[in-house]
Protein backbone atom coordinates (compact mmCIF):
# COMPACT_ATOMS: atom_id res chain seq x y z
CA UNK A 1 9.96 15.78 94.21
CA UNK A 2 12.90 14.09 95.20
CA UNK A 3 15.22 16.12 92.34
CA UNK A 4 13.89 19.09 94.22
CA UNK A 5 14.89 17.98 97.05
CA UNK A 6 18.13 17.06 96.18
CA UNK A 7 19.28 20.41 94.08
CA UNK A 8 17.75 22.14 97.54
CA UNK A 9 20.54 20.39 99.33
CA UNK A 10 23.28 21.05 96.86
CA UNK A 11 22.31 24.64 97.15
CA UNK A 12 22.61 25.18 100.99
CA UNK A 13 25.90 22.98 100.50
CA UNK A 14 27.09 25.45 98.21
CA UNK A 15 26.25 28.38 100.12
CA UNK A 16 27.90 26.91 103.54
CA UNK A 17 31.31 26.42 101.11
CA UNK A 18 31.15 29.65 100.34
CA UNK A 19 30.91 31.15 104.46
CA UNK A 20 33.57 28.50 105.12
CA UNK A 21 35.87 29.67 102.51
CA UNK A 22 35.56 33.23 104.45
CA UNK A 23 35.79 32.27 108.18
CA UNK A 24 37.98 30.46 110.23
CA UNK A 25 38.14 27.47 112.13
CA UNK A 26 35.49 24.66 111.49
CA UNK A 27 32.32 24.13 111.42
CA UNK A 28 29.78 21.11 111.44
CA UNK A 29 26.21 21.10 110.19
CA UNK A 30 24.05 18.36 110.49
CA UNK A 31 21.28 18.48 108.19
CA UNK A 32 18.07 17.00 108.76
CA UNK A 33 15.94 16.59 106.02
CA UNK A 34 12.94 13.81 106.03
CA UNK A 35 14.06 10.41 104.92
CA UNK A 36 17.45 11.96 104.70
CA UNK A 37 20.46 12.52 107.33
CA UNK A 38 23.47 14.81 105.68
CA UNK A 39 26.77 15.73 107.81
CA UNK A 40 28.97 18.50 106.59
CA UNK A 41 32.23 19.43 108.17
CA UNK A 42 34.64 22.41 106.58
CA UNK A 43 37.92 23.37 107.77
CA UNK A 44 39.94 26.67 107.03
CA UNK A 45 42.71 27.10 108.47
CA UNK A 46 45.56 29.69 108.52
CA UNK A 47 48.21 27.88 110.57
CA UNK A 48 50.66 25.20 110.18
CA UNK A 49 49.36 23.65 113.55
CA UNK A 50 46.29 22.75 113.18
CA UNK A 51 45.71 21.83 116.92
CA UNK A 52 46.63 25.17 118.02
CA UNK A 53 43.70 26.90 120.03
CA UNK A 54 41.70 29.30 117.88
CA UNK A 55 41.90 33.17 118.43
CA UNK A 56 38.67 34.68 120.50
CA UNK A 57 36.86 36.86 118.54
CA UNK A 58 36.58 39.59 120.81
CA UNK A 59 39.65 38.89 122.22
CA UNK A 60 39.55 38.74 125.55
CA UNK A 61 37.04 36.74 127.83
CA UNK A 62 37.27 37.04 131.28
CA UNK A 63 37.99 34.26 133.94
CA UNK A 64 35.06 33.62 135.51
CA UNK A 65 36.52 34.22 138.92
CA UNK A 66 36.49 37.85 138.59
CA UNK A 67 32.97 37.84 138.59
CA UNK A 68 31.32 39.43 141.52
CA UNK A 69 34.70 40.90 142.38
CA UNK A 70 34.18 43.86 145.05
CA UNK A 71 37.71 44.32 146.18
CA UNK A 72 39.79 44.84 143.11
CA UNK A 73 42.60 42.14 142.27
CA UNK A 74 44.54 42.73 139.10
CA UNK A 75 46.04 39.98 139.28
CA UNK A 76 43.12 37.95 138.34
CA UNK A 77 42.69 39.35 134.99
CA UNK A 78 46.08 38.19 133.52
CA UNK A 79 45.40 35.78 130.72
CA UNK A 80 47.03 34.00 128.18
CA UNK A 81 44.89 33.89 124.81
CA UNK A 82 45.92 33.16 120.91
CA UNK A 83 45.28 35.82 118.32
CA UNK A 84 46.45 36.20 114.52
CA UNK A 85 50.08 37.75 113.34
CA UNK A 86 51.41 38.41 109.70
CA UNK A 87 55.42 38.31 109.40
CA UNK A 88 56.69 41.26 107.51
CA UNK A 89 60.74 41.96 106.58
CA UNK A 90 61.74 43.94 109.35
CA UNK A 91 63.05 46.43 106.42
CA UNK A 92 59.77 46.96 105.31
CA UNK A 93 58.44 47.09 108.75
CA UNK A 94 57.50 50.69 109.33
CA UNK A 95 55.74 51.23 105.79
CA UNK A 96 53.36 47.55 105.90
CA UNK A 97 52.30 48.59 109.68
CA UNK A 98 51.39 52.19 108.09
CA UNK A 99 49.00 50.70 105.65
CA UNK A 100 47.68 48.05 107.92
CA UNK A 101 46.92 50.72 111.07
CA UNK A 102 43.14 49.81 110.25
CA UNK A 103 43.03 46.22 110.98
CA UNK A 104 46.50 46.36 113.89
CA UNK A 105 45.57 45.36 116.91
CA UNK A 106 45.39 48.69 119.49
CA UNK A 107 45.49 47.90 123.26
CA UNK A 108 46.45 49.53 126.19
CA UNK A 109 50.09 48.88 127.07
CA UNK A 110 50.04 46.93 124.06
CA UNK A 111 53.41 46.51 121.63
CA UNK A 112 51.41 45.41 117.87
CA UNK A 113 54.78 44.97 116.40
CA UNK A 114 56.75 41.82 118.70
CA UNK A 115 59.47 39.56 117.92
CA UNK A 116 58.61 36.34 115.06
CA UNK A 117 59.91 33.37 118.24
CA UNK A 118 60.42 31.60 115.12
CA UNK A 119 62.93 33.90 114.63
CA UNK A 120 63.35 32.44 110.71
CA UNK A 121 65.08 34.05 108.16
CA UNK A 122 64.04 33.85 104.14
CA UNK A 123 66.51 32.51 101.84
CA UNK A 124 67.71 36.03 100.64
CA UNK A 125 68.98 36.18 104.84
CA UNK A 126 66.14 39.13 105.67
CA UNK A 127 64.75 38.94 109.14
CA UNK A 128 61.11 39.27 110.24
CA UNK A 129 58.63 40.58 112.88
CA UNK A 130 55.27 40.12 113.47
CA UNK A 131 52.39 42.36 113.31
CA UNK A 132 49.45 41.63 115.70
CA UNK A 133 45.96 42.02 114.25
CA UNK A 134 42.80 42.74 115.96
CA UNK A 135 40.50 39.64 115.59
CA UNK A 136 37.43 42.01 115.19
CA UNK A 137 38.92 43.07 111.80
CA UNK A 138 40.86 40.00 110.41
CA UNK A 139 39.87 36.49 110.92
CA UNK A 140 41.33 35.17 107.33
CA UNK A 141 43.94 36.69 104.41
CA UNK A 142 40.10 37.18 102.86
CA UNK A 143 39.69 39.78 105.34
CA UNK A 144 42.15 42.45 104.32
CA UNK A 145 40.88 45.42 102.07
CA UNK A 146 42.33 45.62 98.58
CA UNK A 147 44.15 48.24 99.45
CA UNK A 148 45.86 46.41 102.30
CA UNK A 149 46.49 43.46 100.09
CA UNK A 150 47.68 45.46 97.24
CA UNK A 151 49.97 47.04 99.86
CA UNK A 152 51.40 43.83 101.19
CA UNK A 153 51.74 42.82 97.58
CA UNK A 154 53.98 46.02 96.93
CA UNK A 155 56.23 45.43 99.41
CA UNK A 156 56.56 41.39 99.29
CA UNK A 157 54.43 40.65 101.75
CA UNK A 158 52.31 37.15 101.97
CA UNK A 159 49.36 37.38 103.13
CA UNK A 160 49.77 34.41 105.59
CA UNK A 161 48.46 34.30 109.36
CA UNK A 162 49.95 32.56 112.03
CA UNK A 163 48.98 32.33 115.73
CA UNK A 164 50.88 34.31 118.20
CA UNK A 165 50.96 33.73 122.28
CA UNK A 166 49.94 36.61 123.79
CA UNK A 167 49.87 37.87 127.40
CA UNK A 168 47.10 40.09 128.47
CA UNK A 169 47.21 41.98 131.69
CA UNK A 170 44.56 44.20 133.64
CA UNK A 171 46.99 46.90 132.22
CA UNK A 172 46.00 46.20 128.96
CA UNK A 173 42.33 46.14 129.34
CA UNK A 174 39.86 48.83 129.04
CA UNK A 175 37.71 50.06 131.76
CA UNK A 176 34.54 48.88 130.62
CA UNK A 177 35.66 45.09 129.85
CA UNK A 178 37.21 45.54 133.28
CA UNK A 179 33.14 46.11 134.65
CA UNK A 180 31.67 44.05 131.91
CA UNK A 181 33.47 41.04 133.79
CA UNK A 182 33.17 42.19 137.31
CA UNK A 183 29.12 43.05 137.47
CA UNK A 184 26.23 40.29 136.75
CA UNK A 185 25.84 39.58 133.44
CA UNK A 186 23.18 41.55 131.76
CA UNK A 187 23.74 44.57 134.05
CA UNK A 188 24.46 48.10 132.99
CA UNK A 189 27.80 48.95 133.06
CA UNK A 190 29.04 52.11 134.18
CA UNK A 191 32.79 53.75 132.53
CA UNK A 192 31.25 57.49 132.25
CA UNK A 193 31.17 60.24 134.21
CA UNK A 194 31.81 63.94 134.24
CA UNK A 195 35.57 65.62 134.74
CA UNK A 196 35.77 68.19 136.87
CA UNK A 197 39.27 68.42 137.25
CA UNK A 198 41.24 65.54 138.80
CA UNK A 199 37.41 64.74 140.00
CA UNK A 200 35.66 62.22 138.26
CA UNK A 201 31.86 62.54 139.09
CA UNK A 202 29.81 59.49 138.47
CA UNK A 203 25.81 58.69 138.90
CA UNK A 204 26.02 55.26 139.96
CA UNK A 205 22.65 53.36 139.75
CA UNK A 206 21.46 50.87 142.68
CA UNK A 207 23.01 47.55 140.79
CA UNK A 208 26.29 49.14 140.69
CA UNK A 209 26.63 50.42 144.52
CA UNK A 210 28.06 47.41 145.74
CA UNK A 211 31.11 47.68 142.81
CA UNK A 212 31.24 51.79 143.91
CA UNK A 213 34.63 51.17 144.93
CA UNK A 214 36.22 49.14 142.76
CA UNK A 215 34.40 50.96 139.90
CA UNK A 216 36.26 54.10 141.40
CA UNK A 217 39.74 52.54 141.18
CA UNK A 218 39.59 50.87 137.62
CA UNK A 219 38.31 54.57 136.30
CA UNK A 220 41.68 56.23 138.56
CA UNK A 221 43.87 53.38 137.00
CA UNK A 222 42.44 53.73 133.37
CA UNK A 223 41.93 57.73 133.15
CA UNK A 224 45.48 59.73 133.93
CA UNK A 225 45.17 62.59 135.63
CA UNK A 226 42.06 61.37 137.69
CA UNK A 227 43.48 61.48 141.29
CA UNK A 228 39.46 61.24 143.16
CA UNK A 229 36.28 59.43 142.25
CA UNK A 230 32.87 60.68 143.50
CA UNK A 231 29.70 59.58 143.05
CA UNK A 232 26.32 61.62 143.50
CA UNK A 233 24.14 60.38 146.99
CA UNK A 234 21.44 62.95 146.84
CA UNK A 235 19.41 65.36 144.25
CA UNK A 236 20.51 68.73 143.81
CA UNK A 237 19.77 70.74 146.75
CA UNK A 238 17.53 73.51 144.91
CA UNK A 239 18.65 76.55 147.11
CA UNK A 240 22.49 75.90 146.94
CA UNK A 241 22.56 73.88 143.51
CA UNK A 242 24.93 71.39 145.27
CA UNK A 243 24.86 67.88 146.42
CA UNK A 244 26.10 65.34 148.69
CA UNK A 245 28.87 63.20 147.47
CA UNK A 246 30.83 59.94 148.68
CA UNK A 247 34.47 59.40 147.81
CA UNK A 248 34.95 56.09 146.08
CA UNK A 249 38.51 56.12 145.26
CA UNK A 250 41.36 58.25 146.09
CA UNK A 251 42.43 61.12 147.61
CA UNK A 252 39.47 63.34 149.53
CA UNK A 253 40.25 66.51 147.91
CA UNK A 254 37.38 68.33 146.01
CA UNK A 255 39.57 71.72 145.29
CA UNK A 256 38.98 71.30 141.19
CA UNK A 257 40.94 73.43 138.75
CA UNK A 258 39.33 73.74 135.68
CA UNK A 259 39.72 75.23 132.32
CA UNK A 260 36.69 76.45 129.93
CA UNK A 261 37.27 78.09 127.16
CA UNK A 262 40.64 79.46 128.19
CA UNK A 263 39.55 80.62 131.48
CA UNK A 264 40.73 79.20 135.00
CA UNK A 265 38.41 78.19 137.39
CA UNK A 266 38.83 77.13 140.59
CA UNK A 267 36.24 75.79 143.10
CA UNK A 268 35.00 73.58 145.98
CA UNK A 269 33.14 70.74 144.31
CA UNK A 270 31.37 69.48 147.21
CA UNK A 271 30.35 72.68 148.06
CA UNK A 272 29.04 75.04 144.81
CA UNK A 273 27.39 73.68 141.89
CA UNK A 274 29.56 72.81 138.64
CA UNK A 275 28.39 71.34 135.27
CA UNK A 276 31.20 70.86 132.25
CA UNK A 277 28.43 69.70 130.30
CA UNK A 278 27.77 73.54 129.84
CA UNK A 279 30.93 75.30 128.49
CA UNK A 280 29.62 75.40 125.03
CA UNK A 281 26.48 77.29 126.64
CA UNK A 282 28.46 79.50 128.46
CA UNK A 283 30.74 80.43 125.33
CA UNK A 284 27.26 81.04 123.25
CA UNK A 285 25.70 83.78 125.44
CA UNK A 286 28.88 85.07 126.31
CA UNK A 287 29.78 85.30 122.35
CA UNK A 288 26.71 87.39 122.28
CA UNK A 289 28.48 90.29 124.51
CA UNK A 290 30.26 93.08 123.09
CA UNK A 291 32.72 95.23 124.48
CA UNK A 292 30.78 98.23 126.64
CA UNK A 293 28.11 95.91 127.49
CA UNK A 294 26.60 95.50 130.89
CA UNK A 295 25.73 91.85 132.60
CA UNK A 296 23.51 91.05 135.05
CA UNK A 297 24.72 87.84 136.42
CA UNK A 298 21.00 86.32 138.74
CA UNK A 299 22.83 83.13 139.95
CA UNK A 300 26.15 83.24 138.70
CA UNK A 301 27.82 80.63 140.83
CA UNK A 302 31.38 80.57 140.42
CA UNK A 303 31.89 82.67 137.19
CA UNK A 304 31.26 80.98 134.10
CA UNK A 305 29.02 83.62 132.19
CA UNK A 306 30.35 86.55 134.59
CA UNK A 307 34.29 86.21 134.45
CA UNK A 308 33.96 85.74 130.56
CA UNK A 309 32.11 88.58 129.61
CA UNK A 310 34.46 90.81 131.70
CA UNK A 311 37.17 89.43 130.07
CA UNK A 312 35.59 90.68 126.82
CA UNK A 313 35.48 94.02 128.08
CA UNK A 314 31.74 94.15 129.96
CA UNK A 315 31.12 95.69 133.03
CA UNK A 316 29.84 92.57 134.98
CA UNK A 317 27.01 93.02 138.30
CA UNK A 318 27.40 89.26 139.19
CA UNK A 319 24.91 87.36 142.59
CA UNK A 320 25.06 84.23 144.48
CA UNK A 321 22.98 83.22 147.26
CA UNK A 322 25.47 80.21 148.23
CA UNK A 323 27.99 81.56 150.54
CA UNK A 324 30.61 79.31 148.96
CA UNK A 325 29.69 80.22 145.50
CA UNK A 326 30.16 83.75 146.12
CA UNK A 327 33.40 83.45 147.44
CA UNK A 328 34.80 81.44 144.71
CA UNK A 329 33.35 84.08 142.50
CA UNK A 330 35.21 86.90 143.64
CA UNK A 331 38.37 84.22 143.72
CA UNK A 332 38.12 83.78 139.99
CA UNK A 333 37.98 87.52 139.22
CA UNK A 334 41.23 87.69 141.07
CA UNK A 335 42.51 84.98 139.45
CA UNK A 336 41.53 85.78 135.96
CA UNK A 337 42.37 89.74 136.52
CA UNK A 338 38.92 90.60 135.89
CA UNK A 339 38.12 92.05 139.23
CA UNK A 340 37.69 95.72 138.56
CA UNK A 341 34.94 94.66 136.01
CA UNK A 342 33.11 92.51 138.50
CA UNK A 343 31.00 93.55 141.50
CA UNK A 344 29.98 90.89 143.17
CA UNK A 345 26.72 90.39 145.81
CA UNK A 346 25.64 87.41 148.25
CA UNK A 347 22.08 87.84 147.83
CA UNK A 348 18.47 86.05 146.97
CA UNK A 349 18.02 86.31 143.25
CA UNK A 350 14.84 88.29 144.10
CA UNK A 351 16.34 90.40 146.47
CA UNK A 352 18.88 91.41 143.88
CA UNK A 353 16.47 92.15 140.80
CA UNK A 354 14.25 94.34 143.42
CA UNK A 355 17.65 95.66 144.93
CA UNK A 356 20.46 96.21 142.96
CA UNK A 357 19.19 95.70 139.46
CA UNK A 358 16.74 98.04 140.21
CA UNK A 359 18.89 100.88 141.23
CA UNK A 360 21.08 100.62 138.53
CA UNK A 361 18.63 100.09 135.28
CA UNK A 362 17.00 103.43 135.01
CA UNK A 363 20.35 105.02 134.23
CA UNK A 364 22.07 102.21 131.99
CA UNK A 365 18.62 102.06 129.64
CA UNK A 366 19.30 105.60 129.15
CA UNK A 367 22.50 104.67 127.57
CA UNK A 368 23.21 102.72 124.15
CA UNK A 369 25.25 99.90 126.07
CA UNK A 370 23.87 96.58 125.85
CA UNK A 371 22.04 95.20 128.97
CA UNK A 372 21.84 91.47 129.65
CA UNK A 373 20.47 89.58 131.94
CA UNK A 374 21.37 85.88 132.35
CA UNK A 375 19.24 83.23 135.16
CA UNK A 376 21.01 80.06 135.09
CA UNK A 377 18.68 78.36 137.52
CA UNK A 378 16.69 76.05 135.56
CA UNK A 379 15.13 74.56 137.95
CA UNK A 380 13.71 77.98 139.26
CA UNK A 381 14.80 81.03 136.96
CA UNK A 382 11.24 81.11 135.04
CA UNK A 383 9.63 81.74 138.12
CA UNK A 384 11.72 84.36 139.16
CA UNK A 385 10.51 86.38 136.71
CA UNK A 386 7.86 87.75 138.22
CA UNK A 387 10.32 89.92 140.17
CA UNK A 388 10.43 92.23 136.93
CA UNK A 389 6.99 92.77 137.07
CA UNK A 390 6.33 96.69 137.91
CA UNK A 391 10.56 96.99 138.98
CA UNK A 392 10.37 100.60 137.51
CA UNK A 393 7.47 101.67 139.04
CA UNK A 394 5.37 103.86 136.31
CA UNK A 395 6.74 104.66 132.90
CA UNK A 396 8.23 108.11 132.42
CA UNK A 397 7.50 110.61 130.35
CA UNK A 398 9.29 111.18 127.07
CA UNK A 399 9.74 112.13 124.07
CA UNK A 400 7.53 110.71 121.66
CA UNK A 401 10.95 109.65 119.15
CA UNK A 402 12.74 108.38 122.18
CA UNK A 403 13.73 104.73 122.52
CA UNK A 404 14.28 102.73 125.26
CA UNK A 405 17.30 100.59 125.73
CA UNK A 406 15.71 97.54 127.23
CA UNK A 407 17.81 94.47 129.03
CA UNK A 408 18.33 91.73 126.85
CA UNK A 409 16.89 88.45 128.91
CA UNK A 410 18.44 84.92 129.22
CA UNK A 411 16.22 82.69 131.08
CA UNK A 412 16.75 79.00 132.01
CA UNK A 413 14.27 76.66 132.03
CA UNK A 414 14.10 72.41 132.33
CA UNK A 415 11.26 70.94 130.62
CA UNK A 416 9.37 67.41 130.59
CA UNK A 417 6.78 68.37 128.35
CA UNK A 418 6.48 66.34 124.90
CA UNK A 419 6.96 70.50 123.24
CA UNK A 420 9.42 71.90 125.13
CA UNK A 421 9.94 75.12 123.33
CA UNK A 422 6.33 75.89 124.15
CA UNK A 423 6.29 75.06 127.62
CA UNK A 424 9.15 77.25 129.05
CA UNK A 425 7.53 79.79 126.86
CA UNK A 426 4.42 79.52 128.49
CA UNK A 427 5.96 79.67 131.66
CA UNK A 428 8.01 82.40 131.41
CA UNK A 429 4.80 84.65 129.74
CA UNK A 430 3.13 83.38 132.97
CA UNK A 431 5.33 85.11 135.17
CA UNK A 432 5.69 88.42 133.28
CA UNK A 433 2.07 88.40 133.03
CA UNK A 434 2.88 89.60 129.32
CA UNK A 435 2.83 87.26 126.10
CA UNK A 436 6.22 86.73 124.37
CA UNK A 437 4.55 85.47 120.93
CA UNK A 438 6.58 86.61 118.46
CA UNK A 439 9.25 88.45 120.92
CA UNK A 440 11.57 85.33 122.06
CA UNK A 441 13.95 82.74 120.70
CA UNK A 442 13.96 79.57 122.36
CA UNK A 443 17.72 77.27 122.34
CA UNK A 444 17.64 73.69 123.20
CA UNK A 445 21.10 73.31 125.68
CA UNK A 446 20.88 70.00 126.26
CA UNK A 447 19.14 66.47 127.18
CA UNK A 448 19.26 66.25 130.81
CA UNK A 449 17.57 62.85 130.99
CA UNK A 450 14.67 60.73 129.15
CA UNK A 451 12.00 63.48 128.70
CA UNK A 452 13.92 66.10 130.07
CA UNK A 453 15.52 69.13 128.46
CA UNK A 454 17.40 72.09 129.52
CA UNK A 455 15.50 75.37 127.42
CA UNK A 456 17.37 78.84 127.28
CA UNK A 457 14.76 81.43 126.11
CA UNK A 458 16.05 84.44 125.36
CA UNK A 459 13.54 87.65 124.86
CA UNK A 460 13.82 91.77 125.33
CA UNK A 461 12.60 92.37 128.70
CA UNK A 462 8.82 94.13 127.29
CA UNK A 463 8.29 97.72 128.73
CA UNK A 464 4.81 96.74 130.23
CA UNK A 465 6.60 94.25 132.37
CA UNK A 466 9.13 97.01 134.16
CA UNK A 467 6.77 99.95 134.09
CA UNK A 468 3.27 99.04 135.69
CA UNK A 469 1.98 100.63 138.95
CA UNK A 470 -0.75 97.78 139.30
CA UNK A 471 1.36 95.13 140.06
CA UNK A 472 0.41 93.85 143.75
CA UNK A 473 3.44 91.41 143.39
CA UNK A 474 5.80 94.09 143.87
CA UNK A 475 7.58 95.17 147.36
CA UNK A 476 11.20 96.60 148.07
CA UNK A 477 13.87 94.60 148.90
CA UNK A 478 13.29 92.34 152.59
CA UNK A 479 15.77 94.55 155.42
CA UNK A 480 18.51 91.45 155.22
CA UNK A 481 21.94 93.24 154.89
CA UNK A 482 23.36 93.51 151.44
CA UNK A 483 26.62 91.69 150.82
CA UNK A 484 28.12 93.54 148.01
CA UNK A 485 31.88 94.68 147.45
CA UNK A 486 34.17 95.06 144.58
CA UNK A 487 36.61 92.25 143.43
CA UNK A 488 39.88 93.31 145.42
């Protein structure tokens, strides 16, 4: 029993030599075994002075009086920590950092190649820098990949560490070890949030509001080009698709410029509703156009399916019942040249299938153009359907060969349901009152949140939906005035 024992303890002795002959620094291990007390101590080290503080493994740890910080000092964050060099022959100097690019240390503001303040010379007179190395990748000459080493043997390199004195300033620091240190411990921390511009939009949760505005200026000082932080105070208004906002950080001017897909935009933030989650949407349907086609643009906010597709050459009917939205619609036309393909109404999306979508789609299906029609409203569009039900009035006579050139539909839908595909479906056969089994394609756009999606279905409006006489749903457009002009 007691041999056992005893070749048990060799064993784990063995195994700790091994993890010590890969690791830095020391370690201790006390074993305790019944009716037998072991200590084991192992040293590696990789410098001449062995009382020199070790290098932090993630290489920077905040001072702890940063924490709960709500007025933002950069001062505070300057530290002074130890972290591992190799000297290289400054001749040689451009080639070694090449092949060690992997395991160099990258920070903001950051030189990786400094003076050696040794500033020793080999016997042969060459001189010598040093190369800083990130402590996540190298913590021992064991560390390097044979490649590396075979490169440092190429070029005469010894694979030697030695501690280097380094300065770290807020300047150097990312913006989420900034918030790591500022916010409790064990709290999310917030570093992303949607571009709109020189806007920065984030979704702050509760935890974070007292931070807002010091969260604001580390993501201005860490993000060029970001010139205004805002952060969402209210849900989506559903009839306007905008939101209330609060300036956290610089200037108070929500004017965005954007660019999507080689198109300008340019729009009120606080006032119309933007998402640059969607350009890869909006360049899918629109790829779908051909030249000669016809759009009918439901809710087309500033532009982003409607300014598009005229620049590929369709003839563009595009609505907006947000005042603001509709005026930065017809803006973008100008600005993008578009606006003798655009016509452009101020409308309830309703009121414009019943009104102007209804005047104009007798003629057109008579024609071989294509016809879409795109409802980006997910939170509504499916329900809006219902406004196609009997739109034609009864189906006319003809001849028995003749087809029908029917609008091709792109509906928006958001979904909680554990089969998504099936519930907008559902929903949108609901209010056509027709099914669409067999008839549709369904495209996930995106995960809006846990359990949420964002649904596209996409379907060729059915001719027992536009031409039916029974439908009680059906009236003519309400008296309002029609706000509808050309694109000057």
């Amino acid at each position: 029993m007691a041999g056992v024992m005893v070749r048990r303890v060799h064993r784990l002795l063995t195994l700790l030599d091994i993890y010590c002959r890969g690791n830095c620094g020391r370690i201790s291990t006390n074993l305790q075994i019944p009716g037998l007390s072991l200590s084991f101590h192992a040293h590696k080290s990789v410098m001449a002075d062995p009382q020199a503080p070790a290098a932090h493994p993630s290489l920077y740890t905040a001072p702890p009086a940063v924490r709960g910080m709500t007025e933002l000092d950069r001062e505070a964050f300057t530290q002074t920590i130890n972290v591992l060099a190799i000297r290289i022959p400054t001749s040689v100097i451009d080639k070694v950092v090449k092949s060690l690019k992997k395991v160099a240390l990258q920070r903001p503001g950051l030189k990786r190649v400094v003076d050696d303040p040794q500033n020793q010379t080999d016997s042969d007179g060459k001189e010598h820098r040093l190369l800083l190395l990130d402590p996540q990748s190298v913590s021992s000459p064991e560390s390097f990949s044979q490649d590396e080493a075979n490169a440092l043997k190429a070029f005469s390199v010894k694979p030697e560490l030695q501690r280097y004195e380094l300065k770290l300033t807020y300047d150097n620091l990312k913006s989420d070890e900034v918030l790591r240190a500022v916010l409790p411990e064990g709290q999310d921390v917030t570093s992303g949030f949607s571009r709109v511009g020189h806007i920065a939009h984030l979704n702050l949760r509760d935890h974070q509001l007292p931070f807002r505005n010091l969260i604001g200026q580390v993501i201005i000082d860490k993000n060029p080009g970001i010139t205004c932080v805002v952060n969402k105070t209210s849900t989506i208004d559903s009839t306007y698709r905008n939101f209330q906002m609060e300036v956290l950080a610089g200037e108070n001017n929500m004017v965005a410029k954007v660019r999507e897909n080689g198109v300008l935009y340019e729009f009120d933030f606080a006032r119309v509703y933007w998402n640059p989650r969607l350009s890869t949407e909006h360049e899918r349907v629109v790829s779908l156009l051909r030249r000669g086609d016809i759009v009918f643009d439901i809710f087309a906010g500033v532009g982003p399916f409607s300014v598009p597709a005229a620049r590929r050459g369709c003839t563009v009917f595009a609505n907006d019942l947000n005042p603001e939205s509709y005026r930065w619609l017809q803006h973008n036309t100008k600005l993008n040249k578009v606006q003798a393909k655009v016509t452009t109404f101020n409308l309830d999306g309703r009121e414009f299938i019943r009104g102007p979508v209804r005047e104009r789609l007798p003629e057109l299906m008579k024609g071989s153009a294509g016809i879409h029609v795109v409802m980006n409203l997910p939170a509504l569009a499916l329900e809006f359907l219902d406004a196609f039900r009997g739109l034609l009035g009864p189906e006319p006579e003809r001849e028995p060969s003749g087809e029908v050139n029917l609008p091709q539909v792109h509906c928006y839908g958001f979904s909680k349901e554990d089969d998504p595909q099936k519930d907008v479906v559902e929903r949108a056969e609901a209010a056509l009152g027709t099914s669409l089994q067999g008839r549709c394609t369904v495209h996930m756009v995106r995960n809006v949140a846990p359990n949420k999606e964002m649904m596209c279905v996409s379907f060729t409006m059915p001719t027992e939906v536009l031409y039916s006489s029974n439908n009680k749903d059906f009236s003519e457009p309400s008296p309002k005035r029609q706000k509808c002009e050309e694109a000057e």
